[in-house]
C-alpha atoms as a PDB file:
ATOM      1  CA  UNK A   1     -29.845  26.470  23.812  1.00  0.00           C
ATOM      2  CA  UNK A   2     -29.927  30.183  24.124  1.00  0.00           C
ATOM      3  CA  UNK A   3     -33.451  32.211  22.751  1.00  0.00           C
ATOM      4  CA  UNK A   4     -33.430  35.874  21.935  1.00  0.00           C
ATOM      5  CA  UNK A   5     -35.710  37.427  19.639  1.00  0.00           C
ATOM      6  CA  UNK A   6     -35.185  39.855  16.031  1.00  0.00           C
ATOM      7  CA  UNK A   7     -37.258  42.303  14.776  1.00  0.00           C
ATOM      8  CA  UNK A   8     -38.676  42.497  11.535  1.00  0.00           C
ATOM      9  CA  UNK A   9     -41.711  43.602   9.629  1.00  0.00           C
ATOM     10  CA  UNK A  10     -44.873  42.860  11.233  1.00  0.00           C
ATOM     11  CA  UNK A  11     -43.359  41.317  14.618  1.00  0.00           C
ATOM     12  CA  UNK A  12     -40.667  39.291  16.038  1.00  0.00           C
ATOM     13  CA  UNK A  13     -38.744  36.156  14.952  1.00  0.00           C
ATOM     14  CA  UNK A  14     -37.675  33.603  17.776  1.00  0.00           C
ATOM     15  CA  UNK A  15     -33.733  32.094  17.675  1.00  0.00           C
ATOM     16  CA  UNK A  16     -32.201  29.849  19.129  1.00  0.00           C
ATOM     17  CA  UNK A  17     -28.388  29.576  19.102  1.00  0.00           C
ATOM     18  CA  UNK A  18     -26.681  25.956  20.603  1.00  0.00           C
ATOM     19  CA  UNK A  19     -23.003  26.447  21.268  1.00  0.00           C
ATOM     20  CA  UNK A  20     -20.751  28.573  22.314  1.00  0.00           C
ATOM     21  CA  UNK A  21     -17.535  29.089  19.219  1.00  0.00           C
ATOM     22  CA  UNK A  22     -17.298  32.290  17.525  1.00  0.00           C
ATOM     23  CA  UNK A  23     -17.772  30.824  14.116  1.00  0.00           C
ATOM     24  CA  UNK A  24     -21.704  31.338  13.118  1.00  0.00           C
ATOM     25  CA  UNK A  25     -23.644  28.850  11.565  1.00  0.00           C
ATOM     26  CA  UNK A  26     -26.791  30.656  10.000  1.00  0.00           C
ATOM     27  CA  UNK A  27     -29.897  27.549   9.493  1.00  0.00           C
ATOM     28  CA  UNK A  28     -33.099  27.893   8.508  1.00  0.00           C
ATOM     29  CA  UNK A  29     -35.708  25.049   8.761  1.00  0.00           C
ATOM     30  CA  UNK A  30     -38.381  23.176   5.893  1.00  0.00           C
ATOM     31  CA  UNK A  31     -41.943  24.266   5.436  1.00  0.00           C
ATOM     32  CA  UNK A  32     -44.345  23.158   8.250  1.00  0.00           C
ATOM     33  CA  UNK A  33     -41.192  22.407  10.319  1.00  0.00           C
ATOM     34  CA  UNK A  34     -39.450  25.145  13.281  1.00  0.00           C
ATOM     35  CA  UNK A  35     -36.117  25.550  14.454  1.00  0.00           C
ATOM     36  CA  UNK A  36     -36.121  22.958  16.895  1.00  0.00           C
ATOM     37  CA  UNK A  37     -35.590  21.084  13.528  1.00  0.00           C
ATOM     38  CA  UNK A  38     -31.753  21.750  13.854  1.00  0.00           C
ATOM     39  CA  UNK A  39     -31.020  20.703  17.295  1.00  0.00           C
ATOM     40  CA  UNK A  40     -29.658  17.650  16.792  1.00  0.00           C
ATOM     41  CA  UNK A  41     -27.352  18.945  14.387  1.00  0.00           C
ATOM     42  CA  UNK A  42     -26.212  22.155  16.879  1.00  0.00           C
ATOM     43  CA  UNK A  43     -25.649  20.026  20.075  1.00  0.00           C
ATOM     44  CA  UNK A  44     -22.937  17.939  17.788  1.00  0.00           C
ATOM     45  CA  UNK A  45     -21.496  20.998  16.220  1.00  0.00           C
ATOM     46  CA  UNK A  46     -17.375  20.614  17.605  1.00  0.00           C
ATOM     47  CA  UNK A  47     -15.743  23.363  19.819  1.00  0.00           C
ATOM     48  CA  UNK A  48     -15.710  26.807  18.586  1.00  0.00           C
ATOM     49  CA  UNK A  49     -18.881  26.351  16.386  1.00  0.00           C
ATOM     50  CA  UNK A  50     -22.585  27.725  16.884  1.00  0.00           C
ATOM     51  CA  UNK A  51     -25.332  27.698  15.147  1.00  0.00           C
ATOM     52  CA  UNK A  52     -28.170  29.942  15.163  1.00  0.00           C
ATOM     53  CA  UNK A  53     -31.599  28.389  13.997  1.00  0.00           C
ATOM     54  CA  UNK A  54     -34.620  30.566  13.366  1.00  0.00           C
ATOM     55  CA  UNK A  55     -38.475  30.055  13.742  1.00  0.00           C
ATOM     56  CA  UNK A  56     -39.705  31.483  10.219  1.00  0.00           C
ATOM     57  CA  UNK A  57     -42.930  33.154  10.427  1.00  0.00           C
ATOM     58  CA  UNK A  58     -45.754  31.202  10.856  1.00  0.00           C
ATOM     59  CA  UNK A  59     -44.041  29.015  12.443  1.00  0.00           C
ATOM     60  CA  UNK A  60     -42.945  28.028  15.549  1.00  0.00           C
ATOM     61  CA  UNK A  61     -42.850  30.441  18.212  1.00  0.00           C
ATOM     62  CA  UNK A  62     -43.229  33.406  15.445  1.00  0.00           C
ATOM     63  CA  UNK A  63     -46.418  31.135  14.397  1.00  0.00           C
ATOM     64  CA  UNK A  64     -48.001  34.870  14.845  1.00  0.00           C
ATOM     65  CA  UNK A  65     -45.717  37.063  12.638  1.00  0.00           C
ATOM     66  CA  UNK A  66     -48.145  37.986   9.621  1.00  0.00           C
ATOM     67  CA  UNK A  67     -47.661  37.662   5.972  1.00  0.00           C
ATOM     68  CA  UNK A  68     -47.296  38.512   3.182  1.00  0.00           C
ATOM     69  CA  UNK A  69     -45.164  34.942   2.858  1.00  0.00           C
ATOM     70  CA  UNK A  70     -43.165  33.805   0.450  1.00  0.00           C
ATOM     71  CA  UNK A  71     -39.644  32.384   0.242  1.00  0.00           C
ATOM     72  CA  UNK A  72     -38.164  35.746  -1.034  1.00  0.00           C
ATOM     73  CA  UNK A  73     -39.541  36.885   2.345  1.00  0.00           C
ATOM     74  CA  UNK A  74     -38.328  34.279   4.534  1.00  0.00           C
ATOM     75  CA  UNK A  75     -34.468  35.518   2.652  1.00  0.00           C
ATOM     76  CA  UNK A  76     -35.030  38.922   3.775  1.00  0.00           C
ATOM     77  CA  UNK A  77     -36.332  37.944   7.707  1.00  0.00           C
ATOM     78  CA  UNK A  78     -33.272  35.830   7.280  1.00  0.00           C
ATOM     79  CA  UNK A  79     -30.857  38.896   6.058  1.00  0.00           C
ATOM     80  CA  UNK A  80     -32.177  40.364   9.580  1.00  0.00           C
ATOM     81  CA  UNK A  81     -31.114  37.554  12.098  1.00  0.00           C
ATOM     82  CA  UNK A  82     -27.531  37.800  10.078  1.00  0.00           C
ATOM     83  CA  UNK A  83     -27.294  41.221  11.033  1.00  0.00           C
ATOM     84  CA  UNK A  84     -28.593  40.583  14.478  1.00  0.00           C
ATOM     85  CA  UNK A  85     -26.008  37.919  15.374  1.00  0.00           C
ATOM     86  CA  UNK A  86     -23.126  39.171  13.757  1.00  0.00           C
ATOM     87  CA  UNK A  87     -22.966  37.169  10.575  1.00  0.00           C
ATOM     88  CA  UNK A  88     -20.213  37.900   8.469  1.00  0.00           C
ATOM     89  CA  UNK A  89     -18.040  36.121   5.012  1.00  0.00           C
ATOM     90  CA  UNK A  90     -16.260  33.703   7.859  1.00  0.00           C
ATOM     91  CA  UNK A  91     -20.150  32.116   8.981  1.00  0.00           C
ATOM     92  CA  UNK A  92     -21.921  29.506   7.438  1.00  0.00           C
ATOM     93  CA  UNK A  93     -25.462  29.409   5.734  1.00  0.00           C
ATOM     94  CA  UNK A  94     -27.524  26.127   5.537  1.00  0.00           C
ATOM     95  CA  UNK A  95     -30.733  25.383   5.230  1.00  0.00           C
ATOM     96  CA  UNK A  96     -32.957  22.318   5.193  1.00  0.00           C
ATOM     97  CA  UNK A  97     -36.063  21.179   2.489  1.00  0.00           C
ATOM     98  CA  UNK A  98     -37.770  24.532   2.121  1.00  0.00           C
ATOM     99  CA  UNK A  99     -35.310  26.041   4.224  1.00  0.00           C
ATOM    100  CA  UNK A 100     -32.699  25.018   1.454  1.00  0.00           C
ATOM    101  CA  UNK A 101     -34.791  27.235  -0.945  1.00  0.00           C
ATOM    102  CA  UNK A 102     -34.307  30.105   1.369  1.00  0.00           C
ATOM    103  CA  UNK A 103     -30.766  29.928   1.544  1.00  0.00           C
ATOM    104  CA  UNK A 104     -30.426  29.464  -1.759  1.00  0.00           C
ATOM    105  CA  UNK A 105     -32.034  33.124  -2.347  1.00  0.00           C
ATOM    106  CA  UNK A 106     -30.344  34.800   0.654  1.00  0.00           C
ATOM    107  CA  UNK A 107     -27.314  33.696  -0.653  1.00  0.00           C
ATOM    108  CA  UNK A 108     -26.980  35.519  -3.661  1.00  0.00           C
ATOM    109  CA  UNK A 109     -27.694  38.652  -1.473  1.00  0.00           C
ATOM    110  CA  UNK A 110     -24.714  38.172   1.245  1.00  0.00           C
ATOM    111  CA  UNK A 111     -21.647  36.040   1.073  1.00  0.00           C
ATOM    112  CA  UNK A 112     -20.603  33.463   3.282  1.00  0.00           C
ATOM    113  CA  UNK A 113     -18.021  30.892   4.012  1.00  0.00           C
ATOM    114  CA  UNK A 114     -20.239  28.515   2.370  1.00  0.00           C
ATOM    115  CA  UNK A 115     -23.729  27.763   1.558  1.00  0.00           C
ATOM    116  CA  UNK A 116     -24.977  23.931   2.822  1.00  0.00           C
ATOM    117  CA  UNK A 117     -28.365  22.801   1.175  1.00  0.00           C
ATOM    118  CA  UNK A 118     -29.567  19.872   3.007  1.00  0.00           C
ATOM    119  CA  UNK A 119     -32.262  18.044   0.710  1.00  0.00           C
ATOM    120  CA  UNK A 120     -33.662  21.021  -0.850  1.00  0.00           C
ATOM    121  CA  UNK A 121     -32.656  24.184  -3.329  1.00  0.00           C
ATOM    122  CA  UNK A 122     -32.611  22.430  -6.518  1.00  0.00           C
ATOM    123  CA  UNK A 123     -35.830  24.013  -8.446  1.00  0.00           C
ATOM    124  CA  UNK A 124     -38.310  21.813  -9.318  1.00  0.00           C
ATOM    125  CA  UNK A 125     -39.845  22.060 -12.316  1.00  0.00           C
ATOM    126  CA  UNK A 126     -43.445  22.524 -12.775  1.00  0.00           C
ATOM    127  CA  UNK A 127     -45.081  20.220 -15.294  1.00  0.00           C
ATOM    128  CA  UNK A 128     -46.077  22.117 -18.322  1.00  0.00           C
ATOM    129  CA  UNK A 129     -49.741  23.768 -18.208  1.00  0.00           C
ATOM    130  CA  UNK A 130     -50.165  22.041 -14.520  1.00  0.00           C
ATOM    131  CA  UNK A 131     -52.085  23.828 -11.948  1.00  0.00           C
ATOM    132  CA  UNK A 132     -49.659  24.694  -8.756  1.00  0.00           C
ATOM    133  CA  UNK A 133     -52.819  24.641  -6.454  1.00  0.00           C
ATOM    134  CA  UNK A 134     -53.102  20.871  -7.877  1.00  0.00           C
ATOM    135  CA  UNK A 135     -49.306  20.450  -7.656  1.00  0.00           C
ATOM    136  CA  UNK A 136     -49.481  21.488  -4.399  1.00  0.00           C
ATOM    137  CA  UNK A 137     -52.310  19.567  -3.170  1.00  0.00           C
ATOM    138  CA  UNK A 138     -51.181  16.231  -4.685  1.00  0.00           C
ATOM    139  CA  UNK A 139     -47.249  16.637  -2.942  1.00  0.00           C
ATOM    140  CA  UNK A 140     -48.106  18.358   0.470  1.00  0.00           C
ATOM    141  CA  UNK A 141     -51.893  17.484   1.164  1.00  0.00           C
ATOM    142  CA  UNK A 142     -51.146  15.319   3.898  1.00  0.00           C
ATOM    143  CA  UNK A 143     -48.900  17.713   5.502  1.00  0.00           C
ATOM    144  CA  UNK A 144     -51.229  20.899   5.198  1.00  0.00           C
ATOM    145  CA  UNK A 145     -54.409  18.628   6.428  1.00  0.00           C
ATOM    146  CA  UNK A 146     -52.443  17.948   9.417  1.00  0.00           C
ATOM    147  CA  UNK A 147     -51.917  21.533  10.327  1.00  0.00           C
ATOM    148  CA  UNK A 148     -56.198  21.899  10.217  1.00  0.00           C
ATOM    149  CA  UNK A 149     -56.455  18.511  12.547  1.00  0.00           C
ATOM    150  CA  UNK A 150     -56.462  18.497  16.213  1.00  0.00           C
ATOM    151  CA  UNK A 151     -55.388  15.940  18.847  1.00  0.00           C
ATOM    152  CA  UNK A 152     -56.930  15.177  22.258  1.00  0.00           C
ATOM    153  CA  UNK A 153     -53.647  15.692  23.594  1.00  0.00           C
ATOM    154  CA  UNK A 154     -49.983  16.248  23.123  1.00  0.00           C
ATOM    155  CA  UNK A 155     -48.942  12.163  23.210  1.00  0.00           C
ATOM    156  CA  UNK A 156     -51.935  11.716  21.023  1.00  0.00           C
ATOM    157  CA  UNK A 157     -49.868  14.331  18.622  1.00  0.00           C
ATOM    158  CA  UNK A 158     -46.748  12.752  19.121  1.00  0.00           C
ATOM    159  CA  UNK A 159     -47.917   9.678  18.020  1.00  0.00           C
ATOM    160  CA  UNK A 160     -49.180  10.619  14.459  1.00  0.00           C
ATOM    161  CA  UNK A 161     -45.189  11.260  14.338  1.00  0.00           C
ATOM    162  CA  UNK A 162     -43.931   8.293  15.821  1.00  0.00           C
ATOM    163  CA  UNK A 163     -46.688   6.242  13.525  1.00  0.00           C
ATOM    164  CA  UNK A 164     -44.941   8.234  10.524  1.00  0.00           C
ATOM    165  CA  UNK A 165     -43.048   6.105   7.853  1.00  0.00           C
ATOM    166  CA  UNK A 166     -40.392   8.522   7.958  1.00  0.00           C
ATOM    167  CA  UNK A 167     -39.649   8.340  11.845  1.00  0.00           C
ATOM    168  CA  UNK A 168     -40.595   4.340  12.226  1.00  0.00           C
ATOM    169  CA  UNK A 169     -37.234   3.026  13.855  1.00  0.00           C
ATOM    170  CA  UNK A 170     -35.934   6.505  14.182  1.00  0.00           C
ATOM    171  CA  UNK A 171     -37.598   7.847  17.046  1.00  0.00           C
ATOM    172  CA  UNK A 172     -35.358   9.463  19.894  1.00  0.00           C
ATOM    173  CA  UNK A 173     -35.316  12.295  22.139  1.00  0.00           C
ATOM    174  CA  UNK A 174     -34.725  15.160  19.987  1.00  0.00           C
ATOM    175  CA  UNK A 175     -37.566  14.220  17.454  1.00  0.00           C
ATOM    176  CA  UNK A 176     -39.778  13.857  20.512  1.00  0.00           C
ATOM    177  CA  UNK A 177     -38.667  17.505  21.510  1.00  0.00           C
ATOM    178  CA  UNK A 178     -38.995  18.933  18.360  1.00  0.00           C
ATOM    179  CA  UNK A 179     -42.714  17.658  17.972  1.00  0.00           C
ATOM    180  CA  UNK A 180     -43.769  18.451  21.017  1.00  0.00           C
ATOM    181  CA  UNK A 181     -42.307  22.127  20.905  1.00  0.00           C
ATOM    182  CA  UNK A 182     -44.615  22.219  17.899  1.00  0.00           C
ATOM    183  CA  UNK A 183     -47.609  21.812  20.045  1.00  0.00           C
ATOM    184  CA  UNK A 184     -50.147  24.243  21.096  1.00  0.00           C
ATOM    185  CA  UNK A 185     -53.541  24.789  22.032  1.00  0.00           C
ATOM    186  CA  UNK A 186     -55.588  23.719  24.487  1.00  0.00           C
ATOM    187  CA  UNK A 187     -55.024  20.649  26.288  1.00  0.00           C
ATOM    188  CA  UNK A 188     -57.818  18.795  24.371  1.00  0.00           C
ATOM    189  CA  UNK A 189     -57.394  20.073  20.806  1.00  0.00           C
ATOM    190  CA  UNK A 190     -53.843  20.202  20.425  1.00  0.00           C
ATOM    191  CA  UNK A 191     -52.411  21.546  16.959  1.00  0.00           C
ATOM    192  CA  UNK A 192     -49.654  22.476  14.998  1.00  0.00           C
ATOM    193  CA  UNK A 193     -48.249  25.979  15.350  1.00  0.00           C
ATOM    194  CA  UNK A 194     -47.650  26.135  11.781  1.00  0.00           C
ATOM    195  CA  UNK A 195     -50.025  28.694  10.083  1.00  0.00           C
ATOM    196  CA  UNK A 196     -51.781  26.962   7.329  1.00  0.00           C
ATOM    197  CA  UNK A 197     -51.552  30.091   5.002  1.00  0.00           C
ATOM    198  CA  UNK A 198     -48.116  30.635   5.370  1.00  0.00           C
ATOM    199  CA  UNK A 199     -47.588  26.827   4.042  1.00  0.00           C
ATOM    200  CA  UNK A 200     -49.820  27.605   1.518  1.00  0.00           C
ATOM    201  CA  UNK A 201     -48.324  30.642   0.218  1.00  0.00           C
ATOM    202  CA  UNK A 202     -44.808  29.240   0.216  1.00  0.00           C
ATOM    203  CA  UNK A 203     -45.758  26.075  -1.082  1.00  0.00           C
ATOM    204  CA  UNK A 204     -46.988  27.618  -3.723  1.00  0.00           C
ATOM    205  CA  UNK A 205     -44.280  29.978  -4.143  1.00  0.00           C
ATOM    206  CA  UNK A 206     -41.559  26.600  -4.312  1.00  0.00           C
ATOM    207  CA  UNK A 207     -43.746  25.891  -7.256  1.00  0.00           C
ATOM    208  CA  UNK A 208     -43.676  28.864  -9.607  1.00  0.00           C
ATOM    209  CA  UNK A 209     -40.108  30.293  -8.302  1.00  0.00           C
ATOM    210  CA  UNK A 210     -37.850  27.882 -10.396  1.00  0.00           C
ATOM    211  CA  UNK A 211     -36.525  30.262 -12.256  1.00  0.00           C
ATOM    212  CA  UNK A 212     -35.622  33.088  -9.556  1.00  0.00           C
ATOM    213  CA  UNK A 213     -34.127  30.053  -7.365  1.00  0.00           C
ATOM    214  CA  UNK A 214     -32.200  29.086 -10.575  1.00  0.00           C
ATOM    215  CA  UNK A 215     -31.052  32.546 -10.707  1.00  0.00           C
ATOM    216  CA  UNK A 216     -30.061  33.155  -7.317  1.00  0.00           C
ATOM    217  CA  UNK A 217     -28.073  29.384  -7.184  1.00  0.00           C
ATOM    218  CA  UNK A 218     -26.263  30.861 -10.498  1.00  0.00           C
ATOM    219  CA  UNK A 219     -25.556  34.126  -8.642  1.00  0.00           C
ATOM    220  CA  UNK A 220     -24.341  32.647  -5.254  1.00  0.00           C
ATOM    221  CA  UNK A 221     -21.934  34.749  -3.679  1.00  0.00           C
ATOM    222  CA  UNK A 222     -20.104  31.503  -1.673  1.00  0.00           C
ATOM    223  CA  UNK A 223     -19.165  28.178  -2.728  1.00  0.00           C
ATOM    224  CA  UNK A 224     -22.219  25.955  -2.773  1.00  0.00           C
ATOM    225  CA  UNK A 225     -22.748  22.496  -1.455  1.00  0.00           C
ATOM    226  CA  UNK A 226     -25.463  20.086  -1.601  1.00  0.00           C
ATOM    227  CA  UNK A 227     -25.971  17.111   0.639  1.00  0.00           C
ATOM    228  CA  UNK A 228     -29.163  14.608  -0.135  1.00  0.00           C
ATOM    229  CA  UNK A 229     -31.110  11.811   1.165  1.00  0.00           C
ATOM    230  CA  UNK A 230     -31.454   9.057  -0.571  1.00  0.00           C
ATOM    231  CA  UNK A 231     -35.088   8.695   0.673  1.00  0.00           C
ATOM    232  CA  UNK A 232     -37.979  10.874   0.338  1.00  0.00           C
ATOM    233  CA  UNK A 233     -40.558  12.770   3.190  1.00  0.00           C
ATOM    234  CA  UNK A 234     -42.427   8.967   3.430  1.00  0.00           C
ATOM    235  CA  UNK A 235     -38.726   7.101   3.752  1.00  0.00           C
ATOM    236  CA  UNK A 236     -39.713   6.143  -0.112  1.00  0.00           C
ATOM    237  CA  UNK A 237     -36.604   5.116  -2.252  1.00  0.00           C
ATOM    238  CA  UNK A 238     -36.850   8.064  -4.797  1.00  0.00           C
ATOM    239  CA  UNK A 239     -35.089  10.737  -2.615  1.00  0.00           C
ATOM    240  CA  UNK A 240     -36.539  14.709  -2.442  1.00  0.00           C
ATOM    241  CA  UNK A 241     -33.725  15.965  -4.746  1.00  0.00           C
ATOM    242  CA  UNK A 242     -33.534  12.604  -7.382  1.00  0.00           C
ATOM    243  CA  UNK A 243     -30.091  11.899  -9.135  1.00  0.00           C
ATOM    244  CA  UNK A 244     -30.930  13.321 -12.728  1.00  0.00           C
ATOM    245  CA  UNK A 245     -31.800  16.729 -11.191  1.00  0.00           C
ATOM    246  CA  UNK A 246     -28.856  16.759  -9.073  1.00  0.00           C
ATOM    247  CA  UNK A 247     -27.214  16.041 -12.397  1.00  0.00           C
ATOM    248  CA  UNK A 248     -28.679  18.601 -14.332  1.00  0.00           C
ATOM    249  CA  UNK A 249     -27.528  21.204 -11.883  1.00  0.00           C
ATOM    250  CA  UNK A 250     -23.813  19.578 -11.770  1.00  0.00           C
ATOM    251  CA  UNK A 251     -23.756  20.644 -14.789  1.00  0.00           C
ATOM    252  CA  UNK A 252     -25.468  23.912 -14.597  1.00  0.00           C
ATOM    253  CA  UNK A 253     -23.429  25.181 -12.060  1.00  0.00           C
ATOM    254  CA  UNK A 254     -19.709  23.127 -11.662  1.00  0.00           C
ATOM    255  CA  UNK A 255     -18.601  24.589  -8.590  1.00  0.00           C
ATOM    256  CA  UNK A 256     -21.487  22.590  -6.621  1.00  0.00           C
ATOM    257  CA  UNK A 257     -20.515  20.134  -4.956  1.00  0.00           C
ATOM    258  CA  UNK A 258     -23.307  17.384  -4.708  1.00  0.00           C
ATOM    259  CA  UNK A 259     -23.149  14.612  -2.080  1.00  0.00           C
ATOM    260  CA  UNK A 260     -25.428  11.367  -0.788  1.00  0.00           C
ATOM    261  CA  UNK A 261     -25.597  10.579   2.920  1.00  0.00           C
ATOM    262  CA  UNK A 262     -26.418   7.423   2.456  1.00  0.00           C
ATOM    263  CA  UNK A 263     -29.088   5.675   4.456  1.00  0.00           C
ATOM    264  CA  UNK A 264     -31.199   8.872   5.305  1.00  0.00           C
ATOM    265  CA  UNK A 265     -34.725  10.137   4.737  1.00  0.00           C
ATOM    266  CA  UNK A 266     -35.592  13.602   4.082  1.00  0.00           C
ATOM    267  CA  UNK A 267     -36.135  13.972   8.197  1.00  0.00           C
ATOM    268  CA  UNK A 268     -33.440  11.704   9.308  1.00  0.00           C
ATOM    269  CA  UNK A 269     -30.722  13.533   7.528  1.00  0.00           C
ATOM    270  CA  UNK A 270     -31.126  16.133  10.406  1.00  0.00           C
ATOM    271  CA  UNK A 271     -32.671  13.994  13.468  1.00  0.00           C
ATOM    272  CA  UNK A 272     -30.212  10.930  12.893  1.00  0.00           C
ATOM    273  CA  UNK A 273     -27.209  10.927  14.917  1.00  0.00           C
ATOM    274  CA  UNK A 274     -24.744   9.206  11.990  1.00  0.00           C
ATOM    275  CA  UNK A 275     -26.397  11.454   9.562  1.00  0.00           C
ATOM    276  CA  UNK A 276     -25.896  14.122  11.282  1.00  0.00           C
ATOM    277  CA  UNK A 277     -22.189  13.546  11.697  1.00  0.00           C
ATOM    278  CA  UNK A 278     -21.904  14.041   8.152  1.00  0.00           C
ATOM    279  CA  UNK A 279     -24.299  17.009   8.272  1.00  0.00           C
ATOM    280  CA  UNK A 280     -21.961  18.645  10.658  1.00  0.00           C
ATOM    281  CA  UNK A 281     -18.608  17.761   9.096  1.00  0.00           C
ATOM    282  CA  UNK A 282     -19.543  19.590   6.172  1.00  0.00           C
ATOM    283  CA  UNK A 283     -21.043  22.329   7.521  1.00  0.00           C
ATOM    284  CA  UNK A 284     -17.688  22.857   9.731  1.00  0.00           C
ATOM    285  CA  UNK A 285     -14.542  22.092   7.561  1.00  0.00           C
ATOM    286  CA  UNK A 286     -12.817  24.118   5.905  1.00  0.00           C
END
């Protein structure tokens, strides 16, 4: 893993690139997640592949670029780390969960090889006259209380992971990694690195921007593909992206190409080594 840095407005965005190929792989990572998200995924990635992953801001190790946020944002930061590394119509976007959203808007800006959504870019629809602070509350409450919590130390954080529905039985190395390079602060309050507000803004943001994601999936300058777990951010059976919405946007948009990895969760699909195989496969064949 190789870190460099990109400028854009209001500070610097960390990257990390695994491999060592000349064809890119462009990622960008879900909402109170960071790039270590994609390392399982870039230490399989066959010869002559890399992929760079990106800490958004306010996340990560750019935890301290300011807003404004936003997902239309995030596509614009990401527009900058293409140009940085070199990015051209033979790389490869993908994104995961929020991250999904992103590409999904950066990639009716720039075109690609392809455009991967793992578990994520499908808009979801608000519920008519429902309040998206509510919304948000009632589907990511957990996750944004979390941010706000401390731990007495950085095991005692890992282990509110390893308790996690999601990660029981699925614990390994890399998830370890990836939690603990989310940790910071001192050695008795240990927190997230995620910046509360940002999750908040974008959150809300997934919310109300249906219809601009719908646009920008409709205006997508590469062939699109989406790959889904079957299980949702708790391992529960109805998955993130559910059948009938994958269906609706079969039809909405033919060229996508829709796909179950079976046996995943939301978090597995990108920590779990035969996931990941898939994940990889279709992020590298042409």
């Amino acid at each position: 893993m190789r870190l460099d840095e990109v400028t854009v407005p209001g500070g610097r965005l960390r990257i990390a690139t695994f491999g060592t190929g000349p064809r890119l792989i462009i990622a960008a990572h879900g909402i109170t997640a960071s790039l270590m998200a994609w390392r399982a995924v870039g230490e399989a990635l066959p010869e002559g592949w890399s992929l760079v992953a990106v800490d958004l801001r306010g996340r990560g190790h750019s935890a301290d670029v300011p807003g404004p946020y936003g997902l239309p944002r995030h596509a614009e930061d990401l527009d900058l780390v293409a140009d940085h590394v070199g990015a051209d119509e033979t790389s490869v976007l993908t994104g995961h969960s929020m991250g999904a959203y992103i590409a999904a808007l950066h990639g009716a800006r720039r075109a690609y090889a392809r455009v991967v959504l793992l578990d994520g870019g499908l808009p979801l629809p608000m519920p008519p006259g429902a309040d998206p602070d509510a919304v948000l509350e009632a589907t990511l409450g957990p996750a944004i209380a979390r941010l706000s919590q401390t731990y007495a130390g950085v095991d005692d954080y890992v282990g509110f992971f390893q308790a996690h529905p999601a990660f029981a039985g699925h614990w390994s190395p890399v998830v370890d990694e990836y939690v603990r390079y989310d940790a910071t602060g001192p050695a008795d309050a240990v927190r997230s690195r995620a910046q509360e507000d940002a999750v908040r803004q974008d959150g809300r943001w997934l919310l109300t921007g249906a219809e601009e994601i719908g646009r920008a999936l409709e205006g997508a300058k590469s062939p699109l593909s989406l790959l889904r777990a079957p299980r949702g951010l708790l391992n529960q059976e109805v998955g993130m992206q559910p059948d009938d919405l994958a269906a609706q946007w079969k039809a909405r948009l033919p060229g996508l190409r829709d796909e179950v990895v079976e046996d995943c969760n939301h978090y597995t699909i990108i920590f779990d080594e035969r996931c990941v195989r898939t994940v990889v496969d279709r992020l590298t064949a042409d």
